[in-house]
Protein backbone atom coordinates (compact mmCIF):
# COMPACT_ATOMS: atom_id res chain seq x y z
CA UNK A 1 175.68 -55.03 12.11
CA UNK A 2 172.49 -53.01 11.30
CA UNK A 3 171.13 -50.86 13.80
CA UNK A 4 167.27 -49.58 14.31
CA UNK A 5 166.75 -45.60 13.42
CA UNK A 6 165.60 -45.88 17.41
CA UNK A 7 167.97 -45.86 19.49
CA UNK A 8 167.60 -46.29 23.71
CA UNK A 9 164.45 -46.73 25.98
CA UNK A 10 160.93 -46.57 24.05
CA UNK A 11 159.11 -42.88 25.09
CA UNK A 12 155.82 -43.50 27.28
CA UNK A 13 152.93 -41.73 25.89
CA UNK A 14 152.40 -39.31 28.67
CA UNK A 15 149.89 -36.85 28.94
CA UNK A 16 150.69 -33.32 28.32
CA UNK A 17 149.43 -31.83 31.31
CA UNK A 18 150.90 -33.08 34.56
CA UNK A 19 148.11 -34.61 36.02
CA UNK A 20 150.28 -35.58 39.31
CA UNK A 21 150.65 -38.87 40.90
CA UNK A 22 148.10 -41.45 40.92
CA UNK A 23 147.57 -40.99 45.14
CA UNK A 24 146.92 -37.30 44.12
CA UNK A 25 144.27 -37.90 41.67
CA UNK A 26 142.53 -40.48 43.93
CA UNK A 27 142.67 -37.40 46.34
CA UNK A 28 141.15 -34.70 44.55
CA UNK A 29 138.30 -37.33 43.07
CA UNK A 30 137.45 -37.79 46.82
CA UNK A 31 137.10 -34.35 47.16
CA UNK A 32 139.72 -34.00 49.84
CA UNK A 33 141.29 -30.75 49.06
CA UNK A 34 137.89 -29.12 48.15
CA UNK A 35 136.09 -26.40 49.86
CA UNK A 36 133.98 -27.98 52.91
CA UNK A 37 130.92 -26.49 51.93
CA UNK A 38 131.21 -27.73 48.44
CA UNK A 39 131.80 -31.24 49.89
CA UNK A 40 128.25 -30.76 51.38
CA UNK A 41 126.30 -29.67 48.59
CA UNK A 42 128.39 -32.60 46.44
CA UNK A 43 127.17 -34.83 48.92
CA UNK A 44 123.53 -33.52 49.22
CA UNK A 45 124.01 -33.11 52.76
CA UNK A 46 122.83 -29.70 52.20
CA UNK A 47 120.68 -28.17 48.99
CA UNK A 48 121.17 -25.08 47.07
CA UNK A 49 119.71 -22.77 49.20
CA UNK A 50 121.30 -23.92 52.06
CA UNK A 51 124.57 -23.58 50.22
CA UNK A 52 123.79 -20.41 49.02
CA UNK A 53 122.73 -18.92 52.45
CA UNK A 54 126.53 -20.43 54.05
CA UNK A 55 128.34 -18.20 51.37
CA UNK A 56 126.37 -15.26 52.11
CA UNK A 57 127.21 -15.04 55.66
CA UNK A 58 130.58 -16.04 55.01
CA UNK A 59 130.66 -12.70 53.20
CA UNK A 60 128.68 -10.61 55.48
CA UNK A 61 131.63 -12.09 57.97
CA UNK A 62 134.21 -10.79 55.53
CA UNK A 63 132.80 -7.75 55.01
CA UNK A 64 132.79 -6.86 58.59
CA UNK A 65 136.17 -8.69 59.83
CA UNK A 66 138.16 -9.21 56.93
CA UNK A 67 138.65 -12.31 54.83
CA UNK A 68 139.47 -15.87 57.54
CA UNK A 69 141.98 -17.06 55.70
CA UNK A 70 145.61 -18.04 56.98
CA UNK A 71 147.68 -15.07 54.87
CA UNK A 72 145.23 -12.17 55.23
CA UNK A 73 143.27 -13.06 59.11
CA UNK A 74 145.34 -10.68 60.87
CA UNK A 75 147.40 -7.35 59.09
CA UNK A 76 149.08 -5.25 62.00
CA UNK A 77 148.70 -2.44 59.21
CA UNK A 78 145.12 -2.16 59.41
CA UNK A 79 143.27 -0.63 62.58
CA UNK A 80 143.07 -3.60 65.40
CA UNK A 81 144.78 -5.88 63.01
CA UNK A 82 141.84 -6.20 60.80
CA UNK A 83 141.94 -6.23 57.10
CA UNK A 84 138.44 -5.06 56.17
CA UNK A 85 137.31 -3.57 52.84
CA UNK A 86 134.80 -0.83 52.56
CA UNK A 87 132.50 -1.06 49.66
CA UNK A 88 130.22 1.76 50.98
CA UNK A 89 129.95 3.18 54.18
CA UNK A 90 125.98 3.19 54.07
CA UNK A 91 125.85 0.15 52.76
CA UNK A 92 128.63 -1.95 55.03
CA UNK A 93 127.07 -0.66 58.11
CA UNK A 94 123.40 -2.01 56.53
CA UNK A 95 125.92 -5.42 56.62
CA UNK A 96 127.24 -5.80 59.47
CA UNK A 97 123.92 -5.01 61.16
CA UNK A 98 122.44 -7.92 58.90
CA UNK A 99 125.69 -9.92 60.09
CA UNK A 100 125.11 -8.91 64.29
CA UNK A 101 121.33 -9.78 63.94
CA UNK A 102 121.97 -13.34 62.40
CA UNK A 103 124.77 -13.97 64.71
CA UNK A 104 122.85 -13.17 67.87
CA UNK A 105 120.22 -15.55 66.28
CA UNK A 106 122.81 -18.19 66.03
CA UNK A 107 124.04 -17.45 69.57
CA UNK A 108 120.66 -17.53 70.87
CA UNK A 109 120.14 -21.10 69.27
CA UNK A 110 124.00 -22.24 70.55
CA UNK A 111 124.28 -23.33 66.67
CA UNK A 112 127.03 -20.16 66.15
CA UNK A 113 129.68 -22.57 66.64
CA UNK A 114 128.91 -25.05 64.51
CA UNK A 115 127.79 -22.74 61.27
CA UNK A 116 131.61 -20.91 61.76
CA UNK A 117 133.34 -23.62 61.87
CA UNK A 118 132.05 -24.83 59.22
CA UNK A 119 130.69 -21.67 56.59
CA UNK A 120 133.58 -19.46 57.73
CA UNK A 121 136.18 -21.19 58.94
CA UNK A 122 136.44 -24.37 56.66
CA UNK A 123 137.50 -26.51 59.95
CA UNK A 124 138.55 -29.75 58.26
CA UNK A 125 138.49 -31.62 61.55
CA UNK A 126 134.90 -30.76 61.22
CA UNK A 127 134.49 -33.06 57.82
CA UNK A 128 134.83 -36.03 60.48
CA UNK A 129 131.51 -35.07 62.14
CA UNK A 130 129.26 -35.29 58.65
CA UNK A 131 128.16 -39.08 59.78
CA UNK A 132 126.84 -37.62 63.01
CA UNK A 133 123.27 -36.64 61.61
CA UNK A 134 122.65 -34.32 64.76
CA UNK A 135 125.38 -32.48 63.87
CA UNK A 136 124.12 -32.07 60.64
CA UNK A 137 120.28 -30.89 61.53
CA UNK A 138 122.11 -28.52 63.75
CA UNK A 139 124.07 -26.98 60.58
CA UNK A 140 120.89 -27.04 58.67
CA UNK A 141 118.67 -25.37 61.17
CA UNK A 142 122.13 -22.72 61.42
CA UNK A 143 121.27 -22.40 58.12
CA UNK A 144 117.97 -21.58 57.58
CA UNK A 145 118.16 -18.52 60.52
CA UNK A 146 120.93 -17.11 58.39
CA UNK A 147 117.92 -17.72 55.59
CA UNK A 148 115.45 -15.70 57.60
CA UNK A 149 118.04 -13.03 57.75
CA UNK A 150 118.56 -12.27 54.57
């Protein structure tokens, strides 16, 4: 009895890189595990400048409370529990005067809410509300006073 040179179960031709499972990939084509703003501007909800002006007050926000996220929000090492970073005295107070004025604009309008929530924040729950075009002109007009700002 002659046997084959191959012996047991044919190899698949897999890819090399680990792509994950096929749910997973459906998932990040969707966009779901991208950054909210990004899912904007992907959608053309909002344009460049728009986009632009969301990540500058995210950073004027980080500059004078510390970076939002889940590991670094709140450090009982720093003073009050806030992990800011000086880049230069002169020039983070010249910030976070930039970041009071455009957030007592946003007050003033009652759009604060919605441009946290959504530039600083990354409130997922929020992705629900992008049908509601209200919503959205609310964002955009957020958006343009932190333009004005600048």
């Amino acid at each position: 009895m002659n046997f084959s040179n191959k012996r047991g179960r044919p190899k698949k031709n897999k890819n090399k890189i680990d792509l994950g499972t096929d749910e997973f990939q459906n998932k990040k084509k969707s966009y779901i595990f991208d950054n909210l703003l990004n899912i904007l501007k992907i959608r053309d909800i909002i344009d460049e400048v728009e986009y632009k002006n969301a990540f500058w007050f995210r950073y004027l926000y980080s500059v004078k409370f510390g970076n939002p996220n889940v590991i670094t929000a709140y450090n009982i090492s720093k003073v009050q529990g806030i992990n800011t970073f000086i880049i230069n005295k002169n020039k983070q107070e010249r910030m976070e005067k930039i970041y009071n004025k455009i957030s007592f604009n946003l007050q003033k309008n009652g759009l604060k809410n919605i441009v946290m929530n959504i530039c600083i924040f990354d409130k997922l729950d929020e992705i629900l509300q992008l049908s509601d075009k209200e919503y959205l002109e609310k964002l955009k007009e957020g958006l343009e006073i932190i333009g004005a700002g600048r």
